[in-house]
C-alpha atoms as a PDB file:
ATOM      1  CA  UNK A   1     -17.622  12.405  -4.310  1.00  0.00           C
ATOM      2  CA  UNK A   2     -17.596  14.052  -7.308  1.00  0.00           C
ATOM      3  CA  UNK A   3     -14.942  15.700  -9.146  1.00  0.00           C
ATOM      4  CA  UNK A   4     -14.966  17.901 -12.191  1.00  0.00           C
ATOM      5  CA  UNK A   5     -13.367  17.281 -15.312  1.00  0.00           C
ATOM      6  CA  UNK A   6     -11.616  21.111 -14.844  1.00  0.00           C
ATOM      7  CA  UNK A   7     -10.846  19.808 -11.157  1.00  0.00           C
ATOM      8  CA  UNK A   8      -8.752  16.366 -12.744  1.00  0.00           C
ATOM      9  CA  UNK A   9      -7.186  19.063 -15.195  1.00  0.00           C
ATOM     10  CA  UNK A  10      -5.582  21.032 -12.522  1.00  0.00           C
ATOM     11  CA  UNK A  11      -4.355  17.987 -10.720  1.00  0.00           C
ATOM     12  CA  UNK A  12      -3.265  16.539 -14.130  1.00  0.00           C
ATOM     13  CA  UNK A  13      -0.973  19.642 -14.811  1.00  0.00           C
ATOM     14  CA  UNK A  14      -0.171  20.838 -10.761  1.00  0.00           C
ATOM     15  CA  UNK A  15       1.305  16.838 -10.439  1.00  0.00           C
ATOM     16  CA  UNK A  16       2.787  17.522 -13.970  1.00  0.00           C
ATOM     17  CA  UNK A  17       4.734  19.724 -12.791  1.00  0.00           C
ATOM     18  CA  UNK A  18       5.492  19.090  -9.145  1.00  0.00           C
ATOM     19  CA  UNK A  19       5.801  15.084 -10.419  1.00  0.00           C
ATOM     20  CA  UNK A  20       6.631  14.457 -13.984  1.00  0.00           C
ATOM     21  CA  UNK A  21       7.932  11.201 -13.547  1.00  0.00           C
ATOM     22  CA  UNK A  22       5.628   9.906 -11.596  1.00  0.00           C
ATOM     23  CA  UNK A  23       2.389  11.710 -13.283  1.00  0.00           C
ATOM     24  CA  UNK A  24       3.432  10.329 -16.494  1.00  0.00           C
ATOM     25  CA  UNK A  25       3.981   7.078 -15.270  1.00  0.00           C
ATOM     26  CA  UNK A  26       0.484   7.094 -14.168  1.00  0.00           C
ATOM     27  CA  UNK A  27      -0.677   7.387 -17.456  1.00  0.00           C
ATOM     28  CA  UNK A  28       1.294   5.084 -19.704  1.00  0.00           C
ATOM     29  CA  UNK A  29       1.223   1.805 -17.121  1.00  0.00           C
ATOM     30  CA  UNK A  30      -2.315   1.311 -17.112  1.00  0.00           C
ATOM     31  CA  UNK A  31      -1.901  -0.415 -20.727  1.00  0.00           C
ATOM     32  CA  UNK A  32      -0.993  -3.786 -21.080  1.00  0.00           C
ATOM     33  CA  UNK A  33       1.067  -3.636 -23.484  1.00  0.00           C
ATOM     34  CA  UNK A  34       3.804  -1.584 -21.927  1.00  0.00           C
ATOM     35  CA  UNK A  35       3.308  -3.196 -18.900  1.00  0.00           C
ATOM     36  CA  UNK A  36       4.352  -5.653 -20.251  1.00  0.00           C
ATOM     37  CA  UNK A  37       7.546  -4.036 -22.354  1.00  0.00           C
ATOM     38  CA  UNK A  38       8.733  -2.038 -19.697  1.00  0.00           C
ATOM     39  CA  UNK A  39      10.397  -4.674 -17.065  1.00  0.00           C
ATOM     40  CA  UNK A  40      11.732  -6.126 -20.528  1.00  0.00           C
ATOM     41  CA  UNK A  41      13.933  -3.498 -21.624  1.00  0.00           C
ATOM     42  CA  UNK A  42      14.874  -2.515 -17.499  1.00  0.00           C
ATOM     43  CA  UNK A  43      16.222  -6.102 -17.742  1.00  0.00           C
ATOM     44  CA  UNK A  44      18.056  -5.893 -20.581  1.00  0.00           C
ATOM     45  CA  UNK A  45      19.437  -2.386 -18.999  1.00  0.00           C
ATOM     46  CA  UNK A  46      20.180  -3.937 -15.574  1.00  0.00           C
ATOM     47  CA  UNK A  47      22.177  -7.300 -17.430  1.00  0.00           C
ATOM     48  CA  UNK A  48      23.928  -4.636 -19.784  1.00  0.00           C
ATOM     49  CA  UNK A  49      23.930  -1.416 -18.566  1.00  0.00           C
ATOM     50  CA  UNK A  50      26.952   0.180 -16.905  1.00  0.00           C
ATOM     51  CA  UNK A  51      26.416   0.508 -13.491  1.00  0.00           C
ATOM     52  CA  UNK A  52      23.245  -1.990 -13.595  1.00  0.00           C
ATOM     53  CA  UNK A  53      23.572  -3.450 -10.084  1.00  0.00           C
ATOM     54  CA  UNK A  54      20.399  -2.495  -8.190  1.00  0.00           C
ATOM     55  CA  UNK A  55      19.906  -4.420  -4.754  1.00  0.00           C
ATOM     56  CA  UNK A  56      18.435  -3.672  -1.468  1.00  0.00           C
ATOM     57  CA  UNK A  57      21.558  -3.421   1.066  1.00  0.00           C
ATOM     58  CA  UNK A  58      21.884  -6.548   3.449  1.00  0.00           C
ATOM     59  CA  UNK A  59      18.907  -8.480   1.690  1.00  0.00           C
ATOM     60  CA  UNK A  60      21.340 -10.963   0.948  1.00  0.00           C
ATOM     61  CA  UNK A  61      22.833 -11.597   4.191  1.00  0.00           C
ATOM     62  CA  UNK A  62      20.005 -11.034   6.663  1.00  0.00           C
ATOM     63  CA  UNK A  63      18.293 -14.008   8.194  1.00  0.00           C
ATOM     64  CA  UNK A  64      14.910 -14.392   7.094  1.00  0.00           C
ATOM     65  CA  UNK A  65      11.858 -13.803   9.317  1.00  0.00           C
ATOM     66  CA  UNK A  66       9.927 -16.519   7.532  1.00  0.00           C
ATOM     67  CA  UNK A  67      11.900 -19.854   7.102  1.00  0.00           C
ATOM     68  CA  UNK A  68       8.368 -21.730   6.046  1.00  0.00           C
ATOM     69  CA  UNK A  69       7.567 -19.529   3.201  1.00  0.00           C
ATOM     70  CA  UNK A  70       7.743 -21.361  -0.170  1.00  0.00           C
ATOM     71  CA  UNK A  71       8.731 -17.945  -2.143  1.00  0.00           C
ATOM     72  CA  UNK A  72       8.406 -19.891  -5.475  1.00  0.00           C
ATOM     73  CA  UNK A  73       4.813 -20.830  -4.383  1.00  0.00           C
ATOM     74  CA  UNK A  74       3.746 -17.322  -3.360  1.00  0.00           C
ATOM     75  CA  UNK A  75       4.913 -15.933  -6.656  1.00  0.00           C
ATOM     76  CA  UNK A  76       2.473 -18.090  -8.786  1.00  0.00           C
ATOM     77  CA  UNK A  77      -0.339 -17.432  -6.539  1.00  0.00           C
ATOM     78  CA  UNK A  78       0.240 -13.523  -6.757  1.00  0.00           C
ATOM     79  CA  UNK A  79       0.348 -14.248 -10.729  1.00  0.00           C
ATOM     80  CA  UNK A  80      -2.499 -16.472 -10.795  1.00  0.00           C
ATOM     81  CA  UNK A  81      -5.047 -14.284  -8.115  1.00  0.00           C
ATOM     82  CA  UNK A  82      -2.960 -10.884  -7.491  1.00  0.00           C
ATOM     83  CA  UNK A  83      -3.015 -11.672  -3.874  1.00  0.00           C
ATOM     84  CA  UNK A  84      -0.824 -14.690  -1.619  1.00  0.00           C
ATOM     85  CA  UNK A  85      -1.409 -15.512   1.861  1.00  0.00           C
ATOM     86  CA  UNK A  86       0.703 -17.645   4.386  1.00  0.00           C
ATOM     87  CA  UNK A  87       3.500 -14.656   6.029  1.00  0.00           C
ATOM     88  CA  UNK A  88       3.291 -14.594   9.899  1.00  0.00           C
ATOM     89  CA  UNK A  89       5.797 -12.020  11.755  1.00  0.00           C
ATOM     90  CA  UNK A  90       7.200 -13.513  15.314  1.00  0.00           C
ATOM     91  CA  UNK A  91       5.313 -12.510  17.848  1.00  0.00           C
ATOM     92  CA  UNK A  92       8.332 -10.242  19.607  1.00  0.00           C
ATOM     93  CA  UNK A  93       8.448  -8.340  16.144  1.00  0.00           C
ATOM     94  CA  UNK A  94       4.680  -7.361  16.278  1.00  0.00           C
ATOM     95  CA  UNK A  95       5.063  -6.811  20.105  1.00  0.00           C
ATOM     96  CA  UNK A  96       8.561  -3.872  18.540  1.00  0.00           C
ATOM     97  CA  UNK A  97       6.316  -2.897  15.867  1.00  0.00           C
ATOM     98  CA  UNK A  98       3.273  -1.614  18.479  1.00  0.00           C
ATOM     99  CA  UNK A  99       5.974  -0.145  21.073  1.00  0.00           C
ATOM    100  CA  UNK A 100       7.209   2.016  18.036  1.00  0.00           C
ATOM    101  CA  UNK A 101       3.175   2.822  17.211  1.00  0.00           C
ATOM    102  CA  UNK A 102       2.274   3.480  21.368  1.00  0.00           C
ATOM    103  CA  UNK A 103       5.800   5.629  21.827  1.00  0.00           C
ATOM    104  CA  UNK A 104       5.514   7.795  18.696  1.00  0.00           C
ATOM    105  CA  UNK A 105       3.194  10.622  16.733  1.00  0.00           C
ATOM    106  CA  UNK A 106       0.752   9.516  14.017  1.00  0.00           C
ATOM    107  CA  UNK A 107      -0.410  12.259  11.895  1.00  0.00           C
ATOM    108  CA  UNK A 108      -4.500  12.754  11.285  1.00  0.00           C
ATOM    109  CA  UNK A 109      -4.949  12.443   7.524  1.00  0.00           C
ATOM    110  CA  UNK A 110      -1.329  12.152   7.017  1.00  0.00           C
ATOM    111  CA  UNK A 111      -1.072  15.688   7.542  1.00  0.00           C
ATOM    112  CA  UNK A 112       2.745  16.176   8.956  1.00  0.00           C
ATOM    113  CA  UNK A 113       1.233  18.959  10.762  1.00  0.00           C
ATOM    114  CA  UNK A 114      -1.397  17.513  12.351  1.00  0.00           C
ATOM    115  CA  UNK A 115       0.321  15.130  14.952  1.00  0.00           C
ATOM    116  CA  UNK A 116      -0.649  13.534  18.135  1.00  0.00           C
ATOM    117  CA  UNK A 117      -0.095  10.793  20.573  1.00  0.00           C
ATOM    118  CA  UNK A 118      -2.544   7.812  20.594  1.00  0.00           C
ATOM    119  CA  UNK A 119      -3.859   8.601  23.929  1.00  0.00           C
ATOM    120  CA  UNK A 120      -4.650  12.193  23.184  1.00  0.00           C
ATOM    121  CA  UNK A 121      -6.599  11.292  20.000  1.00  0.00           C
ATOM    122  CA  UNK A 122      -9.844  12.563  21.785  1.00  0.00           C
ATOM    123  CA  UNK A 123      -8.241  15.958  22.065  1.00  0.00           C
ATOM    124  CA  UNK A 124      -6.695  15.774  18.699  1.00  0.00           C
ATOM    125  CA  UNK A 125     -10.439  15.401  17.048  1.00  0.00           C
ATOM    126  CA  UNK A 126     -11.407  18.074  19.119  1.00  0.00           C
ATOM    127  CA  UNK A 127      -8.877  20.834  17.667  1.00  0.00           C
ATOM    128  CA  UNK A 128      -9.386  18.857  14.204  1.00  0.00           C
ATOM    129  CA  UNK A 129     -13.158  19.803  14.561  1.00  0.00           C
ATOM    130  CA  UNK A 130     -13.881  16.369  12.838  1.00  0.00           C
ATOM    131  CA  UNK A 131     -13.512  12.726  13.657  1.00  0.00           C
ATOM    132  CA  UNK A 132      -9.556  11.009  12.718  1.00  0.00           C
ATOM    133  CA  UNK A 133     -10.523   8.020  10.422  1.00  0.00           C
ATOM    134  CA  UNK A 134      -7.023   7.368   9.057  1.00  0.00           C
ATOM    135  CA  UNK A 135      -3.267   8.274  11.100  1.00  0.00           C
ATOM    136  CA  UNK A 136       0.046   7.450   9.612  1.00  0.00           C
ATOM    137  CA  UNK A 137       3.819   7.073  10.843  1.00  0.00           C
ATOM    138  CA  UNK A 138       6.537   9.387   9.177  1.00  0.00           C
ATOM    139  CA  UNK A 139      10.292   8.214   8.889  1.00  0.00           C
ATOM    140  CA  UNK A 140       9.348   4.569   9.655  1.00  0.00           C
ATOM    141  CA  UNK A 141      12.261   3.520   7.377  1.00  0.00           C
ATOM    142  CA  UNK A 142      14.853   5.586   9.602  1.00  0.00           C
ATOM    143  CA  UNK A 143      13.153   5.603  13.035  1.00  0.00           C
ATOM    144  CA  UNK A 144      12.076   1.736  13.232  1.00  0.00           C
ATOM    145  CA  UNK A 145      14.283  -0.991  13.054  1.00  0.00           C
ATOM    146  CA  UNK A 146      12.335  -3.774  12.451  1.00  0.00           C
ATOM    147  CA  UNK A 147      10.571  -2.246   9.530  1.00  0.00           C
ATOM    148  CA  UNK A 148      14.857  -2.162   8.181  1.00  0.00           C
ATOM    149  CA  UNK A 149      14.847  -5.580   9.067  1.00  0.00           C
ATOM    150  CA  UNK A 150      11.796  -6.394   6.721  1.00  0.00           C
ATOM    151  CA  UNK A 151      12.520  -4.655   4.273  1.00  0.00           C
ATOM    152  CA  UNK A 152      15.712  -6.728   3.739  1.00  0.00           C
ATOM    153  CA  UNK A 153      14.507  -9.829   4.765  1.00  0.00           C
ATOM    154  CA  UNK A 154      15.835 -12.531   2.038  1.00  0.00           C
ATOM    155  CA  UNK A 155      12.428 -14.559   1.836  1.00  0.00           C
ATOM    156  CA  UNK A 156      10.475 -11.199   0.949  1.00  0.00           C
ATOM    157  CA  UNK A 157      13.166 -10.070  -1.623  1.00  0.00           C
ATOM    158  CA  UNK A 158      12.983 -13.490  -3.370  1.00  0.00           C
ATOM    159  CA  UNK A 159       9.308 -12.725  -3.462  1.00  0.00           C
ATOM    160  CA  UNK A 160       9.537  -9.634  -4.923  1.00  0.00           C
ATOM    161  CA  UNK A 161      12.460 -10.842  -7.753  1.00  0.00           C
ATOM    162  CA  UNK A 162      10.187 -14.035  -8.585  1.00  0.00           C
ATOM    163  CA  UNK A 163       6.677 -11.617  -9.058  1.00  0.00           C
ATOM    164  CA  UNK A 164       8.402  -8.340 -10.562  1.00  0.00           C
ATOM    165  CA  UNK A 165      10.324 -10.520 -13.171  1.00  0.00           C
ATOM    166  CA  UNK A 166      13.278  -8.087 -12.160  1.00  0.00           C
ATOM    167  CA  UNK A 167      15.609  -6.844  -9.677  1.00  0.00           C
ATOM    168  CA  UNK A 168      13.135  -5.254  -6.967  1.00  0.00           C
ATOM    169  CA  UNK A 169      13.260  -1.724  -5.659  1.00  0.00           C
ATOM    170  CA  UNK A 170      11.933  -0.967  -1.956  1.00  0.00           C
ATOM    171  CA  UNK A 171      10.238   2.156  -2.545  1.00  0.00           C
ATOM    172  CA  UNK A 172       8.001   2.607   0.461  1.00  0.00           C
ATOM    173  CA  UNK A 173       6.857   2.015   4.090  1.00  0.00           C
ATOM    174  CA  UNK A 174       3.814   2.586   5.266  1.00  0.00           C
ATOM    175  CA  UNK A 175       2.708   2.136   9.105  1.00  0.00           C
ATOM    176  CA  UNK A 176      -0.777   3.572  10.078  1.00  0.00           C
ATOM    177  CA  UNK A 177      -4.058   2.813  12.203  1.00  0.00           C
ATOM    178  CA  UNK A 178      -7.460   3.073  10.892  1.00  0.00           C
ATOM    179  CA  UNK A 179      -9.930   4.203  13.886  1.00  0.00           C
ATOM    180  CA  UNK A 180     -13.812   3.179  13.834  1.00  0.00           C
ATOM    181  CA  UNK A 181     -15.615   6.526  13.231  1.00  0.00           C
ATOM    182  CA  UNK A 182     -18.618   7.896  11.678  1.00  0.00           C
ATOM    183  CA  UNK A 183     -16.485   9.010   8.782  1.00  0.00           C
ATOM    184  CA  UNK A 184     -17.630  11.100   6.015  1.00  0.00           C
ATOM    185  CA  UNK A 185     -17.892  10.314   2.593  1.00  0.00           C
ATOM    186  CA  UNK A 186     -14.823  12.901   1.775  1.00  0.00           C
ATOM    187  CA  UNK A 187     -12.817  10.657   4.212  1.00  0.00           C
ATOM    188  CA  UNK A 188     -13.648   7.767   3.203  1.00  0.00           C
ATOM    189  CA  UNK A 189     -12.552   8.722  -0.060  1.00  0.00           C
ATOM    190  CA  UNK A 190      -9.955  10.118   0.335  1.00  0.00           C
ATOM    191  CA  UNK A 191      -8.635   7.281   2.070  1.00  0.00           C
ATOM    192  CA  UNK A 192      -9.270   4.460  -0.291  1.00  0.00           C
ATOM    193  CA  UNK A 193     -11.998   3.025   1.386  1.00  0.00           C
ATOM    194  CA  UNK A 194     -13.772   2.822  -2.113  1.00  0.00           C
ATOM    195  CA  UNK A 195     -12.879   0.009  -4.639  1.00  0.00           C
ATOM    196  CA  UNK A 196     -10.047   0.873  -6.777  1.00  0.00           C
ATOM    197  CA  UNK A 197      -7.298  -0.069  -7.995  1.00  0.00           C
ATOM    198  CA  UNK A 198      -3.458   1.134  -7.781  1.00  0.00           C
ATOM    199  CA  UNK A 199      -1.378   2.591 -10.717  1.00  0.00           C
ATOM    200  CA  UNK A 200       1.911   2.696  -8.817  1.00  0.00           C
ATOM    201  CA  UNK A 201       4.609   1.736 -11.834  1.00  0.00           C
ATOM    202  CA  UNK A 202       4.562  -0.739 -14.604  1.00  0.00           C
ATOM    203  CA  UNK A 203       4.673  -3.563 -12.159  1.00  0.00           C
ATOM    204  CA  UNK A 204       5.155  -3.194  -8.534  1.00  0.00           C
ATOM    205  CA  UNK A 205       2.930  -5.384  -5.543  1.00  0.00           C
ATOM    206  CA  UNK A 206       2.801  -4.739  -1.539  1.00  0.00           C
ATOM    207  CA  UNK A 207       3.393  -7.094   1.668  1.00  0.00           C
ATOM    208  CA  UNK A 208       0.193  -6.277   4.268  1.00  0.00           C
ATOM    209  CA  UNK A 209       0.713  -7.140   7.983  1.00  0.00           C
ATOM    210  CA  UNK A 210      -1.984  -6.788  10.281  1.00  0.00           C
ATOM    211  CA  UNK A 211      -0.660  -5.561  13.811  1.00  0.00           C
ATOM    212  CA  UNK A 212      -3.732  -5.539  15.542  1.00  0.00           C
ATOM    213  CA  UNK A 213      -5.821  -8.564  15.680  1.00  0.00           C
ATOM    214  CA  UNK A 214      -8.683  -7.739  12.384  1.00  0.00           C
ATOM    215  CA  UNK A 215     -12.115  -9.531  12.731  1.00  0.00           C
ATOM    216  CA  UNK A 216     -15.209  -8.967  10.792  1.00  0.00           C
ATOM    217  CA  UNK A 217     -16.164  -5.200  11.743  1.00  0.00           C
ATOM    218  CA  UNK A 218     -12.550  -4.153  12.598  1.00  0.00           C
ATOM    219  CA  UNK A 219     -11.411  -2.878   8.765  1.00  0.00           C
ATOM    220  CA  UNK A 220     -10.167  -5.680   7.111  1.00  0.00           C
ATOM    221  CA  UNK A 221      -8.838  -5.276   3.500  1.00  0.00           C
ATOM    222  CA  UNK A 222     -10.419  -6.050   0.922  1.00  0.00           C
ATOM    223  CA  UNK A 223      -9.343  -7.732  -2.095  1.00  0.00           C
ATOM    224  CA  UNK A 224     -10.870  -9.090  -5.689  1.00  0.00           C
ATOM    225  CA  UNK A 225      -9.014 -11.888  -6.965  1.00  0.00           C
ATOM    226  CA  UNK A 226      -7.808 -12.163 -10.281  1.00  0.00           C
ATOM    227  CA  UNK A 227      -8.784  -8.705 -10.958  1.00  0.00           C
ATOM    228  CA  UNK A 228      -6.127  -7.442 -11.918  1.00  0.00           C
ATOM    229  CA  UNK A 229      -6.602  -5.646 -15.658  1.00  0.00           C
ATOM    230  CA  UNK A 230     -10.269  -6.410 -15.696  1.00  0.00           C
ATOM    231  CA  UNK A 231     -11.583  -3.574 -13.859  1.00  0.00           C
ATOM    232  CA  UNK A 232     -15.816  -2.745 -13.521  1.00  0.00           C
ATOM    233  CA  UNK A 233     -16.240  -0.988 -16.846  1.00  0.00           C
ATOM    234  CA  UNK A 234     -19.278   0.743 -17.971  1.00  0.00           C
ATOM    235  CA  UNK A 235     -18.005   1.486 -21.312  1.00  0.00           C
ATOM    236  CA  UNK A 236     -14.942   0.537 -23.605  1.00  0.00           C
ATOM    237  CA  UNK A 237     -12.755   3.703 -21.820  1.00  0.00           C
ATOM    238  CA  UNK A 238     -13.238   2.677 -18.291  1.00  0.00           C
ATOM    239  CA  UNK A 239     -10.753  -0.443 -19.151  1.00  0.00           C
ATOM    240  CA  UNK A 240      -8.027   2.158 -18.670  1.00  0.00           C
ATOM    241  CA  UNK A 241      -9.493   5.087 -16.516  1.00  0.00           C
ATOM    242  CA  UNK A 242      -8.907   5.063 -12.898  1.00  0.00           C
ATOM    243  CA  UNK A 243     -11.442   5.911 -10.568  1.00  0.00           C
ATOM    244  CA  UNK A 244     -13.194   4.613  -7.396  1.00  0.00           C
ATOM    245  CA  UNK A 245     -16.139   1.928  -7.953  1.00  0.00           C
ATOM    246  CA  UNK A 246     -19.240   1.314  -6.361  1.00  0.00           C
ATOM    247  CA  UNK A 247     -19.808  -1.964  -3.544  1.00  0.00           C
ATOM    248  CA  UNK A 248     -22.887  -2.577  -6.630  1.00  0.00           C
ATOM    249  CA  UNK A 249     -20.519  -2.356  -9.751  1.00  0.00           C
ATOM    250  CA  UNK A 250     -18.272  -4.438  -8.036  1.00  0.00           C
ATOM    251  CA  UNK A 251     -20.670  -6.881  -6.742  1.00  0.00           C
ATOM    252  CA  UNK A 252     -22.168  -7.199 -10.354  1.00  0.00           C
ATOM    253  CA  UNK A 253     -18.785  -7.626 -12.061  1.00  0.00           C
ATOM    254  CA  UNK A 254     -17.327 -10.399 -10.482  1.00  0.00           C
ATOM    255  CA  UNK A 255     -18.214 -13.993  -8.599  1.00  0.00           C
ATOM    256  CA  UNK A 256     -19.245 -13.097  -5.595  1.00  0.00           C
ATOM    257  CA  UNK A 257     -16.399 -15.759  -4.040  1.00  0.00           C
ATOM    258  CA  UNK A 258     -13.721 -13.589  -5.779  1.00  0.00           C
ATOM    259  CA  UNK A 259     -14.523 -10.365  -3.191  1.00  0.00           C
ATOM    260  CA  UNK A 260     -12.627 -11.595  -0.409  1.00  0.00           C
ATOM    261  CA  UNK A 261     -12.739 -10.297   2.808  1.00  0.00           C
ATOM    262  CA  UNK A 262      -8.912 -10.430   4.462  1.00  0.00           C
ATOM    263  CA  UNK A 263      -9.403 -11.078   8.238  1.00  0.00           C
ATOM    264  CA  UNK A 264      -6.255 -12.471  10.460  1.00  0.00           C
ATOM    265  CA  UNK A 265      -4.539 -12.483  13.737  1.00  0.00           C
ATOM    266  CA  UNK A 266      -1.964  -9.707  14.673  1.00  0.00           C
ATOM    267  CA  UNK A 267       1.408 -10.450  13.171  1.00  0.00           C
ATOM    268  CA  UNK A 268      -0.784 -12.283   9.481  1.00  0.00           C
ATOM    269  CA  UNK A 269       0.681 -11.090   6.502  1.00  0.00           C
ATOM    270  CA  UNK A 270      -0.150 -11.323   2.599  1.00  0.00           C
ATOM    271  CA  UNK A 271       1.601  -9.721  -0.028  1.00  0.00           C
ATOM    272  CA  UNK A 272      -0.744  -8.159  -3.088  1.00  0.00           C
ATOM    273  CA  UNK A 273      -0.564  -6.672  -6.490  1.00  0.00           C
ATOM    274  CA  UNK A 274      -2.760  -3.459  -5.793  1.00  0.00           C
ATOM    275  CA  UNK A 275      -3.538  -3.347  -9.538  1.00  0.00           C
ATOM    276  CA  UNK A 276      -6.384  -5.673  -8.469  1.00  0.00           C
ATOM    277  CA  UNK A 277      -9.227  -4.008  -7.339  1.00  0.00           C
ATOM    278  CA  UNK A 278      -9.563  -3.437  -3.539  1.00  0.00           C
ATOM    279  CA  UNK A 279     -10.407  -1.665  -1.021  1.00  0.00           C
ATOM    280  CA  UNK A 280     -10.189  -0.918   3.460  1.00  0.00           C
ATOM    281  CA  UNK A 281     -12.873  -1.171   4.887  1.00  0.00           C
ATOM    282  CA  UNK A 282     -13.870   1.550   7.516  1.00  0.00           C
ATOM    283  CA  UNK A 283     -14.049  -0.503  10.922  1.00  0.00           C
ATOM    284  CA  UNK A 284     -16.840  -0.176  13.268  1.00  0.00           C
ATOM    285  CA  UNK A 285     -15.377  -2.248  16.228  1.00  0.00           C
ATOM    286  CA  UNK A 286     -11.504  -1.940  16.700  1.00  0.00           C
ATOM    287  CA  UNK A 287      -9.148   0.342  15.408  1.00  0.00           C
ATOM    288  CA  UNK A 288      -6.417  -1.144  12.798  1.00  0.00           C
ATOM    289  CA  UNK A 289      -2.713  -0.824  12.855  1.00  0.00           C
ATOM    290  CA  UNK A 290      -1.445  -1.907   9.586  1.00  0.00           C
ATOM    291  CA  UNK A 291       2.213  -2.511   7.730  1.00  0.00           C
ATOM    292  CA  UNK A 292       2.775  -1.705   4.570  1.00  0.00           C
ATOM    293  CA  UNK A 293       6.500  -2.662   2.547  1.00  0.00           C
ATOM    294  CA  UNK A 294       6.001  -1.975  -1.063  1.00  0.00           C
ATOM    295  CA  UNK A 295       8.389  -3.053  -4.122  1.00  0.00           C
ATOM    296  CA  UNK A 296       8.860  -1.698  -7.389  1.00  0.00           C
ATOM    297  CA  UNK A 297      10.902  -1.242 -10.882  1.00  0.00           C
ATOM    298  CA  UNK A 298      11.486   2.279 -10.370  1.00  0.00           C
ATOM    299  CA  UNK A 299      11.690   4.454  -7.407  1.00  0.00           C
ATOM    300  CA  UNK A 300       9.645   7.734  -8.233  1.00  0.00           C
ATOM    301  CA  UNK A 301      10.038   9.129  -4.794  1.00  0.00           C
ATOM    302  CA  UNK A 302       6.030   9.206  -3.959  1.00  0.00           C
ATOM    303  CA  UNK A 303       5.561   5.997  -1.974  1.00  0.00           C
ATOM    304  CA  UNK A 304       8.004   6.736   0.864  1.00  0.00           C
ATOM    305  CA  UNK A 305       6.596   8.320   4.083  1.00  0.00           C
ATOM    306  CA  UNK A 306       9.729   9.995   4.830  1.00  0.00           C
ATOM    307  CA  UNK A 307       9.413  13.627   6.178  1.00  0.00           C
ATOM    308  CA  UNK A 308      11.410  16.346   6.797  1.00  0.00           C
ATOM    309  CA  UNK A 309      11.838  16.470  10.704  1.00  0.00           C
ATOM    310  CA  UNK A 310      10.965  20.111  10.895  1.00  0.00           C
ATOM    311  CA  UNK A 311       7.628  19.583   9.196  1.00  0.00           C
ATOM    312  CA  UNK A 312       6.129  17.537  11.563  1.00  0.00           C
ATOM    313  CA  UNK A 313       3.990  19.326  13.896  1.00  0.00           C
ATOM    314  CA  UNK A 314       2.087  18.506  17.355  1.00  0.00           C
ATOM    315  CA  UNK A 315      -1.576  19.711  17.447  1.00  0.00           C
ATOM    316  CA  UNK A 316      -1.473  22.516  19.897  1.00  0.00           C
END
């Protein structure tokens, strides 16, 4: 789909002003060099500054969920390939993790206004007028306690201190299922089910569990190794525009052994620096229920899927 260079404008200047932070943020981490800079001087802040002590509450104290991890290990191959394998939830914390999906409302689009009950999703496309390709959780951080318990799980802290070079933030959860339709174009872009890549701070990366079991043909994720700041470029600009990219200008960029397809078992986890390229692909077998737990340097209130409880609405 696409979009008009008076269309980005308005965006540019309506997140300018709703986001300032975050919008300019957008725009200066996509260059190496300050990517580089930044976690630098919010080091020498953190070690110096008055009140400097950032930490996620009970991270240190918490027994871990994955004693076998070698966090030292999954650090350098995040750094070497932007994505590490190996995390595997217990089987009665994916079996917590569904009840919460079966016994709450997603929301269609992540629309807080357009919420339903996974057995009424029939009816819910029906008063939509269009098929649901994408429904997310709200208030997963408040509502769900194992997603709490991950979040301050030791293991995935040291993970995130080792790759962000710094003392990580939590800045998000994500929980949502991915449904095989006939989605449209719009959707499916809308959605990130194009390549691209991620321009969420100067350095930040995600842990990815898979709550459903994900075969070929049930929307597995997507990921380019060693991507990461060598994006498809058609001319010297593209290096630092961000945009979606074409299965072709992918395929003609890079090794063909580098586009990895990410299939697992419910409860498989990977953690992954979305500044790689990547993509979700839209399933045509099984739907996907998939966790997201994101770290970062700086908290710019966008990654969260906490909602006001009086937003959220039931499709009548």
């Amino acid at each position: 789909m696409n979009v008009s260079a008076s269309q980005r404008m308005k965006r540019v200047f309506s997140s300018l002003s709703s986001k300032p932070s975050y919008t300019l943020m957008r725009f200066f981490a996509r260059f190496t060099l300050l990517r580089y800079l930044v976690p630098k001087v919010r080091n020498f802040v953190l070690r110096y500054g008055v009140g400097s002590k950032v930490n996620i509450e009970g991270a240190d104290y918490e027994p871990t969920l994955f004693p076998d991890i070698d966090a030292a290990s999954m650090v350098a191959d995040l750094k070497q390939h932007g994505v590490a394998f190996g995390l595997k939830l217990p089987n009665e914390i994916v079996a917590s993790l569904r009840s919460f999906a079966d016994n709450n409302m997603c929301f269609a689009d992540r629309d807080p206004a357009s919420g339903f009950s996974l057995n009424d999703r029939e009816r819910a496309e029906k008063l939509l007028g269009k098929k649901i390709l994408v429904a997310q959780y709200f208030n997963t951080v408040s509502e769900c306690s194992e997603v709490v318990r991950l979040i301050r799980d030791p293991v995935l802290n040291q993970v995130a201190r080792g790759y962000l070079g710094s003392t990580p933030k939590f800045v998000g959860a994500n929980l949502w299922w991915t449904f095989p339709v006939d989605a449209t174009q719009e959707d499916r872009n809308r959605h990130a089910h194009l390549f691209h890549r991620d321009v969420d701070d100067f350095r930040f990366f995600k842990f990815f569990f898979y709550l459903t079991d994900v075969e070929a043909g049930d929307g597995a994720h997507v990921c380019v190794l060693g991507s990461q700041g060598k994006p498809p470029t058609k001319h010297l600009l593209d290096r630092w525009n961000i945009r979606r990219y074409s299965d072709d200008e992918v395929n003609q960029q890079y090794d063909s052994g580098k586009v990895t397809d990410i299939c697992g078992k419910a409860g498989d986890g990977f953690a992954e620096d979305t500044w790689c390229i990547h993509k979700g692909k839209t399933p045509v077998n099984r739907p996907r229920l998939l966790l997201q737990l994101q770290f970062a340097l700086f908290d710019y209130g966008a990654m969260h899927d906490q909602r006001d409880e009086k937003s959220l609405k039931e499709l009548m």
